[in-house]
C-alpha atoms as a PDB file:
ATOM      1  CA  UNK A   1      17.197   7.582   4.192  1.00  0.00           C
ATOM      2  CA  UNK A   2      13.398   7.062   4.767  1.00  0.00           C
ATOM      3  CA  UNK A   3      12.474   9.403   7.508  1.00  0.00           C
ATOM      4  CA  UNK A   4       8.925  10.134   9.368  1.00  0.00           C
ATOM      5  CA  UNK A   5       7.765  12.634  11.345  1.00  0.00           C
ATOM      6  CA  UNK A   6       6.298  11.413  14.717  1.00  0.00           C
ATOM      7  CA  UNK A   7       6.559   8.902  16.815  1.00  0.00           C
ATOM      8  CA  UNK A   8       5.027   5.743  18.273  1.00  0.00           C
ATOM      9  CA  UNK A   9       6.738   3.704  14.939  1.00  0.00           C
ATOM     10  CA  UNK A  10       7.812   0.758  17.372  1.00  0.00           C
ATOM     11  CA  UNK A  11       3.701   0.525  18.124  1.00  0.00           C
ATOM     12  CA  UNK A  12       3.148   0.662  14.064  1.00  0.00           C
ATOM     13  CA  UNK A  13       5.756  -1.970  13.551  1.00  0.00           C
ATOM     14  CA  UNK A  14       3.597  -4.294  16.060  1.00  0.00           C
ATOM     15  CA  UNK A  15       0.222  -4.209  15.265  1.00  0.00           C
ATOM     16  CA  UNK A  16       1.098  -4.487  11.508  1.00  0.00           C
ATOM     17  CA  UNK A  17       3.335  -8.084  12.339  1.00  0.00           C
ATOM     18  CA  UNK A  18       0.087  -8.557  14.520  1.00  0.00           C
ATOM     19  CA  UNK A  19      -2.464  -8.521  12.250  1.00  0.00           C
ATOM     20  CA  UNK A  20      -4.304 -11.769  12.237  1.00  0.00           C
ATOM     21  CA  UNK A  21      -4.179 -12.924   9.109  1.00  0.00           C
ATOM     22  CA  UNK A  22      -5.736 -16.583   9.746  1.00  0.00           C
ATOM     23  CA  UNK A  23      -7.972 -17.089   5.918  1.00  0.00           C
ATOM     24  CA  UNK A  24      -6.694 -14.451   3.833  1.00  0.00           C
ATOM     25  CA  UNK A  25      -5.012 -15.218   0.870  1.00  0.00           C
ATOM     26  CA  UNK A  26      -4.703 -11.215   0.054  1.00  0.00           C
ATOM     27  CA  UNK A  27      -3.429  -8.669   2.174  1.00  0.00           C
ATOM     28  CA  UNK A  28      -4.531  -4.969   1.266  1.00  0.00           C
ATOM     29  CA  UNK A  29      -2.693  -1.870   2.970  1.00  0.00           C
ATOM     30  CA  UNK A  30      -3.277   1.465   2.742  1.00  0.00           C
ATOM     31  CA  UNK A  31      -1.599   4.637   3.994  1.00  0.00           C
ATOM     32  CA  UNK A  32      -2.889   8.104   3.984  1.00  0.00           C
ATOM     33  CA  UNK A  33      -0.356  11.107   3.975  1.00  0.00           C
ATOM     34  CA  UNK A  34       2.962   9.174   3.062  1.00  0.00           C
ATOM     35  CA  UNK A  35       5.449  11.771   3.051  1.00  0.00           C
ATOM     36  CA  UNK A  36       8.528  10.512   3.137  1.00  0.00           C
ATOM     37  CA  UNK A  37       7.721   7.431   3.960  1.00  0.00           C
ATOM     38  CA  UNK A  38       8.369   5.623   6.882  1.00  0.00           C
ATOM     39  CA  UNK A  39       5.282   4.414   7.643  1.00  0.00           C
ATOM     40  CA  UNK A  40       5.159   2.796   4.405  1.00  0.00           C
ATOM     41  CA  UNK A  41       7.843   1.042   4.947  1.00  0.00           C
ATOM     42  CA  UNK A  42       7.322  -0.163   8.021  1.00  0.00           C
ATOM     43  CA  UNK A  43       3.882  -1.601   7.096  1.00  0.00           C
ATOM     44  CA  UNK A  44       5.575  -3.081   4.030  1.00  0.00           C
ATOM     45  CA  UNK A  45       8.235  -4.693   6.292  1.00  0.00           C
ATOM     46  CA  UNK A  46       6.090  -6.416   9.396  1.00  0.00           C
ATOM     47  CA  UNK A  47       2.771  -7.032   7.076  1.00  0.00           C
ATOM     48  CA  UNK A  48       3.993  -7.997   3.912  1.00  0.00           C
ATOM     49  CA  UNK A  49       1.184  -7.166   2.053  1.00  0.00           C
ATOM     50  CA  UNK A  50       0.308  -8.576  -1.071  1.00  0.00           C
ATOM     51  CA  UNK A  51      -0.371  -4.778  -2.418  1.00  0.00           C
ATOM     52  CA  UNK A  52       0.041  -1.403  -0.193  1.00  0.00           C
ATOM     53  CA  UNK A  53      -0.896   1.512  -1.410  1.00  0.00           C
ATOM     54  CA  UNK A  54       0.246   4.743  -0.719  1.00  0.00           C
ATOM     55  CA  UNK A  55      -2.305   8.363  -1.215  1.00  0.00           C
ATOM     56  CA  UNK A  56      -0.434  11.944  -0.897  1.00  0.00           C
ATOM     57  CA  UNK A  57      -1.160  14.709  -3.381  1.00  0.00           C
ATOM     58  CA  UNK A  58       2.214  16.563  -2.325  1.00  0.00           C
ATOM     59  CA  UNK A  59       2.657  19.754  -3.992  1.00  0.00           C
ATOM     60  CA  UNK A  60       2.769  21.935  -1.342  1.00  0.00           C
ATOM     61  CA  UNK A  61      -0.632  22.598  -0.771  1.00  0.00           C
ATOM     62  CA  UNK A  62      -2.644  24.759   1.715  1.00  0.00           C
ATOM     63  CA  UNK A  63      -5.221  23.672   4.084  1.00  0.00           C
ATOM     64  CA  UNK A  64      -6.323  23.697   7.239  1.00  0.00           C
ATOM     65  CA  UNK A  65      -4.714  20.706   8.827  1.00  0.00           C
ATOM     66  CA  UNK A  66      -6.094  20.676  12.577  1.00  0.00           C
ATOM     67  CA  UNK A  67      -9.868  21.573  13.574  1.00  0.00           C
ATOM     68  CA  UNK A  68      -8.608  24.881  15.709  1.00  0.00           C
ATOM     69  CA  UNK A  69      -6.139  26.529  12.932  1.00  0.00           C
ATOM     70  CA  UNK A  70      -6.369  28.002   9.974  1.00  0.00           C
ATOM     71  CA  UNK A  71      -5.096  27.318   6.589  1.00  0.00           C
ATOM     72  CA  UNK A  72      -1.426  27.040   5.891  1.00  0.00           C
ATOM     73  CA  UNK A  73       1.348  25.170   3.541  1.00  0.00           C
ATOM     74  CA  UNK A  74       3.228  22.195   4.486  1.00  0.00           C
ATOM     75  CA  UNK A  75       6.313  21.284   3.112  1.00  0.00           C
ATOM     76  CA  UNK A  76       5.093  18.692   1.371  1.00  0.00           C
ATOM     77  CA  UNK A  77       7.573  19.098  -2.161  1.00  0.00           C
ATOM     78  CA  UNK A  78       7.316  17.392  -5.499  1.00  0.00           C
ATOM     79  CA  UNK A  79      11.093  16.822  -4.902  1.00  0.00           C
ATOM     80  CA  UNK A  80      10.083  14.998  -1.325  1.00  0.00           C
ATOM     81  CA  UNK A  81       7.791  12.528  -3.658  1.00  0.00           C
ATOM     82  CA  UNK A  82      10.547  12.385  -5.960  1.00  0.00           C
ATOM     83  CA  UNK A  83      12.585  10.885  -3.624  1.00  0.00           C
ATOM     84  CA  UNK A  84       9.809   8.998  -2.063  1.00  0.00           C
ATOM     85  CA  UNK A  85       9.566   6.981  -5.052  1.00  0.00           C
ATOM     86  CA  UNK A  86      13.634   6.242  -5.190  1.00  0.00           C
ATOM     87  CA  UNK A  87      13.330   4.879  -1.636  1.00  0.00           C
ATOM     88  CA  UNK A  88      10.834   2.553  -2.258  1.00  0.00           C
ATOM     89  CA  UNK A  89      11.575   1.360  -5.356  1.00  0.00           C
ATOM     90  CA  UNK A  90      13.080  -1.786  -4.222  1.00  0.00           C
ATOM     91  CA  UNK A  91       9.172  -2.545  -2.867  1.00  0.00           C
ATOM     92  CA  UNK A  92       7.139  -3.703  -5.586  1.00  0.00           C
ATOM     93  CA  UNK A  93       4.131  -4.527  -4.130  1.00  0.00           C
ATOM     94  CA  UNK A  94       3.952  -0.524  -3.366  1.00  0.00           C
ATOM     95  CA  UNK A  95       1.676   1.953  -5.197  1.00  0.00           C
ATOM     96  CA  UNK A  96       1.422   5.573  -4.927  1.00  0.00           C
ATOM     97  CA  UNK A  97      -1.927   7.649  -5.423  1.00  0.00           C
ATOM     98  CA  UNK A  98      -0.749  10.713  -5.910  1.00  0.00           C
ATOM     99  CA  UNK A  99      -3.857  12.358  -5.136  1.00  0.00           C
ATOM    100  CA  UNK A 100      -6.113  13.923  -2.229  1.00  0.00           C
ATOM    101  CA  UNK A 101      -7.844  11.370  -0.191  1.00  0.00           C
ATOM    102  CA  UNK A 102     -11.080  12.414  -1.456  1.00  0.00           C
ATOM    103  CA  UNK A 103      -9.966  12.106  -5.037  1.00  0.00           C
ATOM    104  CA  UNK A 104      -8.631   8.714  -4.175  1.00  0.00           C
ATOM    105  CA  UNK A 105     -12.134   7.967  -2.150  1.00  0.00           C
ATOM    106  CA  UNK A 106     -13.917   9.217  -5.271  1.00  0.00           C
ATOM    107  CA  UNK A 107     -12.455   7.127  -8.038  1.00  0.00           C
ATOM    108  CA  UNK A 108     -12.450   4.180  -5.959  1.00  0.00           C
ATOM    109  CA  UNK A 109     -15.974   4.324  -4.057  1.00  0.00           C
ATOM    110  CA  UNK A 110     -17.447   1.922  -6.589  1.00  0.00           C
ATOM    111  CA  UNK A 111     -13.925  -1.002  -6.620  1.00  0.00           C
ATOM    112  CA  UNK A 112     -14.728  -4.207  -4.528  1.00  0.00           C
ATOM    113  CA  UNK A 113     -11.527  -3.810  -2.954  1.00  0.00           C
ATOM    114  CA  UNK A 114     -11.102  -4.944   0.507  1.00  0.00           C
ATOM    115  CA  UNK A 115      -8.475  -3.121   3.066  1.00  0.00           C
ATOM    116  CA  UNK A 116      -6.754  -5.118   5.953  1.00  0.00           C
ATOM    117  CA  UNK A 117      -4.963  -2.762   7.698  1.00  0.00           C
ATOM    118  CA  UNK A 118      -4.906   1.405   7.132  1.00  0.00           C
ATOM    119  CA  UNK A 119      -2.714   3.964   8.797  1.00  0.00           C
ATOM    120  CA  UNK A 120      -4.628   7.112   8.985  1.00  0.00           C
ATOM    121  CA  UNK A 121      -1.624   9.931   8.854  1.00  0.00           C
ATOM    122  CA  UNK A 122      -3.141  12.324   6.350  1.00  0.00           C
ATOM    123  CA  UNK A 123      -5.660  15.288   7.166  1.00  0.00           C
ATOM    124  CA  UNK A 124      -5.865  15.880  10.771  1.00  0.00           C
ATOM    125  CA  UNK A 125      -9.298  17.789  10.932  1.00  0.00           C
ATOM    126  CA  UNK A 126     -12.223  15.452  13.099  1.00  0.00           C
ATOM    127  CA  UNK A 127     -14.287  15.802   9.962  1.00  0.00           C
ATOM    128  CA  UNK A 128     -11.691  14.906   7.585  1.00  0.00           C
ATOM    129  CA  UNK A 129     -10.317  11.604   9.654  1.00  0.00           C
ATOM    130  CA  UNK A 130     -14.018  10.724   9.895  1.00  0.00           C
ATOM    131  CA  UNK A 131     -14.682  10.672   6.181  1.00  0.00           C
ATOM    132  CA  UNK A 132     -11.887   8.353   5.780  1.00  0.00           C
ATOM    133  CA  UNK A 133     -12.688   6.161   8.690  1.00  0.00           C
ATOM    134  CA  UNK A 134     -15.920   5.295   7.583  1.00  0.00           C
ATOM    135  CA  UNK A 135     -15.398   4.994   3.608  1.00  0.00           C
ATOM    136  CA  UNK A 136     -12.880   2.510   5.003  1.00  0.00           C
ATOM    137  CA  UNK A 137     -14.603   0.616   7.468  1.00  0.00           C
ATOM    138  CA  UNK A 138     -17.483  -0.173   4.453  1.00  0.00           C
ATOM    139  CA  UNK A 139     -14.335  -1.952   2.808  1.00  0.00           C
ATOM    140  CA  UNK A 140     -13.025  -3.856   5.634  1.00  0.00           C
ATOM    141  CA  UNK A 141     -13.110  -7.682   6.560  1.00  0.00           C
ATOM    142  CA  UNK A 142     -13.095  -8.986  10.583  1.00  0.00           C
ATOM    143  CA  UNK A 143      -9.973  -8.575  11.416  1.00  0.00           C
ATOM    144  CA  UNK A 144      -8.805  -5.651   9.541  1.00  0.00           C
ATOM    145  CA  UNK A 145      -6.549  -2.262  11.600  1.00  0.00           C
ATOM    146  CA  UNK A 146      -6.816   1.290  11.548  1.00  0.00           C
ATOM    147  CA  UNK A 147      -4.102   3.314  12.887  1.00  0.00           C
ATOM    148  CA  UNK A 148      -4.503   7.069  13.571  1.00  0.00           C
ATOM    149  CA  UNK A 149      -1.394   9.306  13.736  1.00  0.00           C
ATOM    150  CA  UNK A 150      -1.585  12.203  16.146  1.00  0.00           C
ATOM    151  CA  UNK A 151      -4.647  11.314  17.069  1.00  0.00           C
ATOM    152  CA  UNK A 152      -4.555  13.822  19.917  1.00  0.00           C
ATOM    153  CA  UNK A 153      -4.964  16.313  17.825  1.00  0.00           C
ATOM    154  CA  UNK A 154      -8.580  15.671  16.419  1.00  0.00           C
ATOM    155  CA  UNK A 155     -12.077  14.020  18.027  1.00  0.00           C
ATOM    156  CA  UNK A 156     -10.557  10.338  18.035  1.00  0.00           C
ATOM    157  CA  UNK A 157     -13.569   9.448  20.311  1.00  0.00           C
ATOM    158  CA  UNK A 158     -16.273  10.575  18.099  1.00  0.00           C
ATOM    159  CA  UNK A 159     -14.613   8.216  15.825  1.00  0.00           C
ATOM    160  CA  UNK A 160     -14.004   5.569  17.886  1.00  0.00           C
ATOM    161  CA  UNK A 161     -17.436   5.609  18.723  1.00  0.00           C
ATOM    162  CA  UNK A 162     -18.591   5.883  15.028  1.00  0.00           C
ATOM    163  CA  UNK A 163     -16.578   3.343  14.575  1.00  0.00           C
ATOM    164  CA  UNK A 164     -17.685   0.756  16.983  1.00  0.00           C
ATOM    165  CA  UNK A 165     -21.066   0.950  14.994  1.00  0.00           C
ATOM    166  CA  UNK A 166     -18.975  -0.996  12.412  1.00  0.00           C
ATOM    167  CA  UNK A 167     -17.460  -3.597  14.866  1.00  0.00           C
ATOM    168  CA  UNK A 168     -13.883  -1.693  15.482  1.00  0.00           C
ATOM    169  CA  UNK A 169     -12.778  -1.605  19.245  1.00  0.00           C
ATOM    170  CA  UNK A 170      -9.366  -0.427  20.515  1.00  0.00           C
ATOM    171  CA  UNK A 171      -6.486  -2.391  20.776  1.00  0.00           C
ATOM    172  CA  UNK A 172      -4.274   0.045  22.423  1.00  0.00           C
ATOM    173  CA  UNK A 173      -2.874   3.548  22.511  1.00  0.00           C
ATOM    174  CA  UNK A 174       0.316   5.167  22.435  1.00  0.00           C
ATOM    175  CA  UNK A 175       1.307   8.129  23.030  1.00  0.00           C
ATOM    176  CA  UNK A 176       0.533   9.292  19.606  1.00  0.00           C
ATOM    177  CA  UNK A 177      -1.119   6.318  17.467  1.00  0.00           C
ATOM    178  CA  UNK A 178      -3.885   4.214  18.279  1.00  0.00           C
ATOM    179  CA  UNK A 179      -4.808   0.901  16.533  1.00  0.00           C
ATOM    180  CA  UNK A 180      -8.442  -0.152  16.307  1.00  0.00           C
ATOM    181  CA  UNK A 181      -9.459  -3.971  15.127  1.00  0.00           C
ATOM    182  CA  UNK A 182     -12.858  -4.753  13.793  1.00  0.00           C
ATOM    183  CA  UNK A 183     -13.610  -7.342  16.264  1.00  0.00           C
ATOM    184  CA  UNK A 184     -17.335  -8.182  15.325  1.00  0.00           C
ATOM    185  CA  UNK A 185     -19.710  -8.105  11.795  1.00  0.00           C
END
């Protein structure tokens, strides 16, 4: 059973069968911090994407996850990727990275790839989510979503506002996700 480990999915499952998709003939996902993958599926379900990819390193690895704590280990288990990759092996339009996001953002800073809709669940430091939010806003399209788990927990309006500098402007918030569209060039 493919499980997650927050909330706000129903809001997930919405903007991703929302996503205007009106002259694009290939849909790019993205999710950062997979786990054990709910959010995967649930983009994979209401998009459809023609190709989603998924980035964890797993491994159990410590780091500071929020901007007021210090470094610590998450159960995050080669066995929980194991299984990870039974449960979606029916999808096979899914890829998993299994790699830090700044690896990932490193080996693929020079592909022409273009991403239509990324949920932002991985690192929850301000400085962390930022990195990722811009490197993915240079490789977005009008149009594309960003979702940001637990986004409580870090500087989601410095973002936002770094963000709007790229066009994004918020669609609406939950409780514990919030979906951004980039609504202008």
């Amino acid at each position: 059973m493919i499980r997650g480990d927050s909330s706000d999915y129903d809001l997930l499952e919405k903007w991703a069968k929302e996503l205007p998709k009106e002259n694009k003939e290939y849909i790019l996902s993205c999710e950062i911090g997979v786990r054990e993958g709910l959010g995967s599926k649930i983009i994979l379900d209401n998009l459809q994407p023609n190709r989603h990819i998924g980035i964890d390193p797993y491994g159990n690895l410590k780091y500071q996850h929020y901007d007021h704590t210090g470094a610590y280990t998450c159960d995050y288990t080669e066995e929980m990727r194991t299984q990870l990759l039974k449960d979606m092996s029916d999808y096979k339009n899914f890829s998993l990275f299994h790699m830090k996001d700044t690896d990932y953002m490193n080996c693929f800073a020079t592909m022409p790839d273009v991403y239509d809709f990324v949920h932002f669940d991985g690192p929850h430091m301000t400085k962390d989510v930022m990195t990722e939010a811009v490197w993915f806003a240079n490789r977005c399209r009008l149009g594309s979503r960003f979702v940001f788990d637990d986004y409580t927990k870090y500087n989601m309006d410095l973002i936002s506002n770094v963000l709007a500098h790229y066009g994004f402007k918020v669609v609406q918030c939950g409780n514990n996700k919030i979906c951004l569209e980039k609504k202008t060039p």
